[in-house]
Protein backbone atom coordinates (compact mmCIF):
# COMPACT_ATOMS: atom_id res chain seq x y z
CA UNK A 1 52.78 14.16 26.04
CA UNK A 2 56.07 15.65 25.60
CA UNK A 3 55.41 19.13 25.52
CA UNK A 4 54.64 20.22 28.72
CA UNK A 5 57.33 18.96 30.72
CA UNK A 6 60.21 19.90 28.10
CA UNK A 7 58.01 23.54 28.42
CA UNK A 8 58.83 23.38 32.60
CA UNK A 9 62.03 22.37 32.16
CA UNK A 10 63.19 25.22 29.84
CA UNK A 11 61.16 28.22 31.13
CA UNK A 12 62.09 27.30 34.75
CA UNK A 13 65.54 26.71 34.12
CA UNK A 14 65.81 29.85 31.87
CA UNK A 15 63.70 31.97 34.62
CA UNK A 16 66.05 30.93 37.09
CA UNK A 17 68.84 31.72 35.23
CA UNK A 18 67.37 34.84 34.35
CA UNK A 19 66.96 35.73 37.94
CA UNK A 20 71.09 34.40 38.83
CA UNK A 21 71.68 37.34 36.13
CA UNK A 22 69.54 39.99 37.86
CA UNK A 23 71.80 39.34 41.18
CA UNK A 24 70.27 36.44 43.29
CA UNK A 25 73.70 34.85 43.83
CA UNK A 26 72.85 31.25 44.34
CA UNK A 27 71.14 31.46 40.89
CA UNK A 28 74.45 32.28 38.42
CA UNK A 29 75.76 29.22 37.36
CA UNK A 30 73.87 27.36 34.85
CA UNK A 31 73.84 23.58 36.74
CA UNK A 32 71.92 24.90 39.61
CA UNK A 33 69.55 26.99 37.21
CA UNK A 34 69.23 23.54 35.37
CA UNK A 35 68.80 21.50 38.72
CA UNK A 36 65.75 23.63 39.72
CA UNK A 37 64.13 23.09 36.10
CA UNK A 38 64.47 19.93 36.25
CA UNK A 39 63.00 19.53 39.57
CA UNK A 40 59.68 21.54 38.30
CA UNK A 41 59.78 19.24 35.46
CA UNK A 42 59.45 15.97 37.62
CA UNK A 43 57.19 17.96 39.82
CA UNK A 44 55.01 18.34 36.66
CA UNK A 45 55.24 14.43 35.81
CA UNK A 46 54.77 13.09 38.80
CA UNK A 47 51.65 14.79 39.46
CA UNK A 48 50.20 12.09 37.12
CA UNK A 49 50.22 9.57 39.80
CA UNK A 50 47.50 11.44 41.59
CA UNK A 51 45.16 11.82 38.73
CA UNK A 52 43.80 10.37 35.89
CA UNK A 53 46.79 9.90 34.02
CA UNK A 54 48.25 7.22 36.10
CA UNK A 55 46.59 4.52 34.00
CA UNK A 56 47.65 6.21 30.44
CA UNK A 57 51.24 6.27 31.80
CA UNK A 58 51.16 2.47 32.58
CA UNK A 59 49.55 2.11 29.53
CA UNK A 60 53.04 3.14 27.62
CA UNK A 61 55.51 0.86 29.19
CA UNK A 62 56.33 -2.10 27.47
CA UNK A 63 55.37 -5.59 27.72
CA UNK A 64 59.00 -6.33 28.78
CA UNK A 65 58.38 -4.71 31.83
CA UNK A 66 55.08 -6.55 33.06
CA UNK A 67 55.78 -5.80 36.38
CA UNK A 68 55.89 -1.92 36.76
CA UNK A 69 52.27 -1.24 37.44
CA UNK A 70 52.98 -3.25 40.43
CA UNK A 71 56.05 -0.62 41.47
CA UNK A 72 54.35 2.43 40.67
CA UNK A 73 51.97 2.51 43.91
């Protein structure tokens, strides 16, 4: 699915953003705003590894890559 971590990644990003223009300092400029999204986003993702979703991931890569179900431990 798509949805939910392009979701994280622009409501974090934006909330942090939103908080650099309220006055937290650290927060203003719009790479560090974007750094902390995505961070949340691949937060989000890799949570998949500990669940049931782990299988429908390696499910998706291609036959090209044989191999990465081996990687991904």
């Amino acid at each position: 699915m798509l949805w939910p971590p392009l979701i994280t990644l622009l409501a974090v990003t934006l909330l942090l953003r939103a908080a650099g223009a309220a006055g937290i300092r650290p927060l203003r400029s719009w790479h560090t705003s974007l750094c902390g999204g995505l961070a949340a986003m691949f937060t989000l993702t890799g949570t998949a590894h500990f669940n049931g979703v782990r299988e429908d991931l390696i499910a998706m890569v291609p036959p090209a890559l044989p191999l990465l179900s081996c990687w991904s431990h």
